[in-house]
C-alpha atoms as a PDB file:
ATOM      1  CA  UNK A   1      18.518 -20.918  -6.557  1.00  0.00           C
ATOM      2  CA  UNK A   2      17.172 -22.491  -3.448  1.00  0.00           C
ATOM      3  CA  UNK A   3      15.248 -19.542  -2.671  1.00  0.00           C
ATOM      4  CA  UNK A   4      13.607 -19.970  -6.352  1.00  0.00           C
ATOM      5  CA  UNK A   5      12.728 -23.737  -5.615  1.00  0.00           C
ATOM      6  CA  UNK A   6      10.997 -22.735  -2.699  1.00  0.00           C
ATOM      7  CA  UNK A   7       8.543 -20.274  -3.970  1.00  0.00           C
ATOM      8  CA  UNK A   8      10.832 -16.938  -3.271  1.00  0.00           C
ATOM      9  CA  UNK A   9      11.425 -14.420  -5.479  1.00  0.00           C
ATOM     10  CA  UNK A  10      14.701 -14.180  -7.354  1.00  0.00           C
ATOM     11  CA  UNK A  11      17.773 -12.535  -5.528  1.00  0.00           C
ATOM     12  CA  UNK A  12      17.239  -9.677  -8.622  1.00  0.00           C
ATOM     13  CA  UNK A  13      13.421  -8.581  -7.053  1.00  0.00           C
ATOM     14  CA  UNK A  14      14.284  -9.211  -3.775  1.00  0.00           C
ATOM     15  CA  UNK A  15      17.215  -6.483  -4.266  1.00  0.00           C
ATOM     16  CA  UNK A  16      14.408  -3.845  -6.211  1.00  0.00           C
ATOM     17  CA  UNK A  17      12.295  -4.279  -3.236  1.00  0.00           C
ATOM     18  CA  UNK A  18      14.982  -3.491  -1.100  1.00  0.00           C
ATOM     19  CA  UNK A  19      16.320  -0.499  -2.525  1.00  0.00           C
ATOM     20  CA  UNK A  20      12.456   0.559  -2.887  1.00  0.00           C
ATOM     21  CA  UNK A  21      11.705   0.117   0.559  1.00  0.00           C
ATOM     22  CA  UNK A  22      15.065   2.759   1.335  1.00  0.00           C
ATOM     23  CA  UNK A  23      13.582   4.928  -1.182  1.00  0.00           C
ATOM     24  CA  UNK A  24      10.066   5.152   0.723  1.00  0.00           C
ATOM     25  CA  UNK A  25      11.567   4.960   4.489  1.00  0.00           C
ATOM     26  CA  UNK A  26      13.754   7.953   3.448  1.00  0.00           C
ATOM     27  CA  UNK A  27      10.457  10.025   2.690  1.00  0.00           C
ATOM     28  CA  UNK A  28       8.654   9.097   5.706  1.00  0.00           C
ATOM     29  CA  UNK A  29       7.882  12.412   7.548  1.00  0.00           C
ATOM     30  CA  UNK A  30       7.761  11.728  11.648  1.00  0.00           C
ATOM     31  CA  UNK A  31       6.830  14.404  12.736  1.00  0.00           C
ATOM     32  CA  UNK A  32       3.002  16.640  13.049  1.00  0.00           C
ATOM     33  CA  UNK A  33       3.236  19.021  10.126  1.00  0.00           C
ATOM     34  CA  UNK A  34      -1.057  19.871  10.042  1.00  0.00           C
ATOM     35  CA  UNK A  35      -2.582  21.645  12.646  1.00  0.00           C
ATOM     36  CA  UNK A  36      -5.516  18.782  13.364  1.00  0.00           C
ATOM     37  CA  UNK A  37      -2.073  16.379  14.515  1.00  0.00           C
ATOM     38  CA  UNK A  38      -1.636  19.058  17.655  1.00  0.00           C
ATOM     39  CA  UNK A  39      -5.117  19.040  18.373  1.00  0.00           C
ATOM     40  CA  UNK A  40      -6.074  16.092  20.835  1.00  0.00           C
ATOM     41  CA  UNK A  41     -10.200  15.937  18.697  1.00  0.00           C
ATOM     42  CA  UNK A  42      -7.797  15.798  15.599  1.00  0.00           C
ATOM     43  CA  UNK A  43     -10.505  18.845  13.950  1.00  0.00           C
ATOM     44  CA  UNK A  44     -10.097  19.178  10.490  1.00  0.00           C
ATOM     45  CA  UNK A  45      -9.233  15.406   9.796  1.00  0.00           C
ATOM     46  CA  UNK A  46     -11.767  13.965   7.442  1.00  0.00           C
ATOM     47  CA  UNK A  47     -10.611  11.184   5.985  1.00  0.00           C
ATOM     48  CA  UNK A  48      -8.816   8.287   6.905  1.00  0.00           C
ATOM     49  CA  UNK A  49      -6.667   5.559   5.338  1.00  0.00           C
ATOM     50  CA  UNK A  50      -4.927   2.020   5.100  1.00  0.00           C
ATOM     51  CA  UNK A  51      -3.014  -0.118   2.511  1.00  0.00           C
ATOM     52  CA  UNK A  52      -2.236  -3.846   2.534  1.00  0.00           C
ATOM     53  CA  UNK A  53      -0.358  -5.931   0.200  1.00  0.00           C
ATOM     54  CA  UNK A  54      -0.437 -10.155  -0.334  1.00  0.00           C
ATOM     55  CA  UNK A  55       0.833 -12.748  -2.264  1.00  0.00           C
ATOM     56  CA  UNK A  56      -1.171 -15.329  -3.747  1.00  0.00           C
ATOM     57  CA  UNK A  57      -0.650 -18.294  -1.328  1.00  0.00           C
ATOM     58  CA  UNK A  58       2.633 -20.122  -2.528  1.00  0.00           C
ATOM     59  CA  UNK A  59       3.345 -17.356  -5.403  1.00  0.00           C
ATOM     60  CA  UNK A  60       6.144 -14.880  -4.721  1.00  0.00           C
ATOM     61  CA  UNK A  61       5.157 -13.004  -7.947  1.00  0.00           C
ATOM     62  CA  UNK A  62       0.615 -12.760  -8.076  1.00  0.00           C
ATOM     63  CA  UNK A  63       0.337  -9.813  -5.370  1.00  0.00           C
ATOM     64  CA  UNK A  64      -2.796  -8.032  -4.434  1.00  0.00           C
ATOM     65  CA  UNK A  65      -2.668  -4.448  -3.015  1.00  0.00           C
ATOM     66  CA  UNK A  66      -5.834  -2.590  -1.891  1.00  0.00           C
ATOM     67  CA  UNK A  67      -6.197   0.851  -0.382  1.00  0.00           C
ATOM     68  CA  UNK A  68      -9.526   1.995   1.718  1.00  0.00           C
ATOM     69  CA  UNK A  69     -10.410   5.638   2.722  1.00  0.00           C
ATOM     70  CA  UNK A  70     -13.242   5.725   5.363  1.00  0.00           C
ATOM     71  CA  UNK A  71     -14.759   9.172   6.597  1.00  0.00           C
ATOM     72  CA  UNK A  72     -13.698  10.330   9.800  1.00  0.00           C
ATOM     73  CA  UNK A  73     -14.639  10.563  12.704  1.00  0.00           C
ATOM     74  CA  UNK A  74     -17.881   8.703  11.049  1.00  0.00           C
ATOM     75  CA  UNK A  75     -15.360   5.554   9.767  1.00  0.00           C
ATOM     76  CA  UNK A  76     -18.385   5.417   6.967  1.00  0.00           C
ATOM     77  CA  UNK A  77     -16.630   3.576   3.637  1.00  0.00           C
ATOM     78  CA  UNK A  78     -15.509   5.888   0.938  1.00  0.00           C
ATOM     79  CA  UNK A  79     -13.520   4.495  -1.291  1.00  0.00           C
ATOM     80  CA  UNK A  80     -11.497   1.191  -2.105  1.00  0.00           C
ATOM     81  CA  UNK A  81      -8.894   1.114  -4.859  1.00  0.00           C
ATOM     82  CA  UNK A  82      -7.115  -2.586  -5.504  1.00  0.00           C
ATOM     83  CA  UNK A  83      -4.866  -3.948  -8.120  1.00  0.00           C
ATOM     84  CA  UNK A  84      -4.396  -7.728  -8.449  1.00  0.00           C
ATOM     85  CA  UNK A  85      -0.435  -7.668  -9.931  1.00  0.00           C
ATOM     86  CA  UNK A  86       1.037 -10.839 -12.197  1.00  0.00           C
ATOM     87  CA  UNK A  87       4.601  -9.049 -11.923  1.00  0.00           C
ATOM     88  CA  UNK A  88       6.798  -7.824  -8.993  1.00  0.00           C
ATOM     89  CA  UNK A  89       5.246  -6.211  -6.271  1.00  0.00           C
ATOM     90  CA  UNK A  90       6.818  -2.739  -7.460  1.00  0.00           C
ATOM     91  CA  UNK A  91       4.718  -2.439 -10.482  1.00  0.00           C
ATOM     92  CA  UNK A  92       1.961  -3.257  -8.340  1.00  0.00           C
ATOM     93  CA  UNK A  93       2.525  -0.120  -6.020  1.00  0.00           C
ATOM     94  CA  UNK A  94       2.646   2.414  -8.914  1.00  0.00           C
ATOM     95  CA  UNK A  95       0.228   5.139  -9.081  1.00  0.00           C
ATOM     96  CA  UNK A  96      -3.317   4.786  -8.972  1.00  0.00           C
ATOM     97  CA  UNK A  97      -4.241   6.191 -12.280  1.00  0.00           C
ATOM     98  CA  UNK A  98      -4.131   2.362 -13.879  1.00  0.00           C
ATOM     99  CA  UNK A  99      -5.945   0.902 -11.161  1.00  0.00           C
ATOM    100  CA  UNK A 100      -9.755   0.098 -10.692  1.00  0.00           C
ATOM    101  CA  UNK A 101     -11.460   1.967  -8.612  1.00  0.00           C
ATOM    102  CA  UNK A 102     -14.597   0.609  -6.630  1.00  0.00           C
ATOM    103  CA  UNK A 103     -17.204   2.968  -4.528  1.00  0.00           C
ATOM    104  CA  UNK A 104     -19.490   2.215  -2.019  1.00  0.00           C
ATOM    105  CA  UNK A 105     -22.426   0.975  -3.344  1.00  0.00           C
END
């Protein structure tokens, strides 16, 4: 309850998060499985990629997640897909097919 007062989530989405985060660790792959991760130019990599999530300042429940693609080895801007989320952050993180997508101008 404590937690609640202070702007956390409740114990109930803390606990989904957790088990979702076990879900997604246990599919991480660590280890080169494409030929352009042996080869020190990284040849036939085109594309590149990173994801952030955050909270609306003092709101454990408002999340933003955005994902942006760049060309590589140009790092020219391809393509930015974001979702601004009024629920838990796991509905946020579903696929992309219900969010907006945004291209370079």
């Amino acid at each position: 309850m404590a937690q609640e007062a202070a702007g956390w989530p409740p114990e109930e989405t803390l606990s989904l998060w957790k088990r979702e985060q076990a879900r997604l660790k246990a599919r991480v792959v660590d280890r080169d499985t494409e030929a352009w991760q042996r080869d020190p130019a990284f040849s036939g990599l085109r594309r590149v990629g990173g994801v952030d999530v955050s909270f609306v300042k003092g709101d454990s429940v408002r999340a933003c997640a955005s994902l942006v693609v760049l060309s590589y080895p140009e790092l020219e801007f391809c393509l930015q897909v974001a979702k601004q989320n009024g629920s838990s952050l796991p509905s946020a993180c579903q696929p992309f097919r219900c969010w907006k997508q945004l291209r370079a101008p």
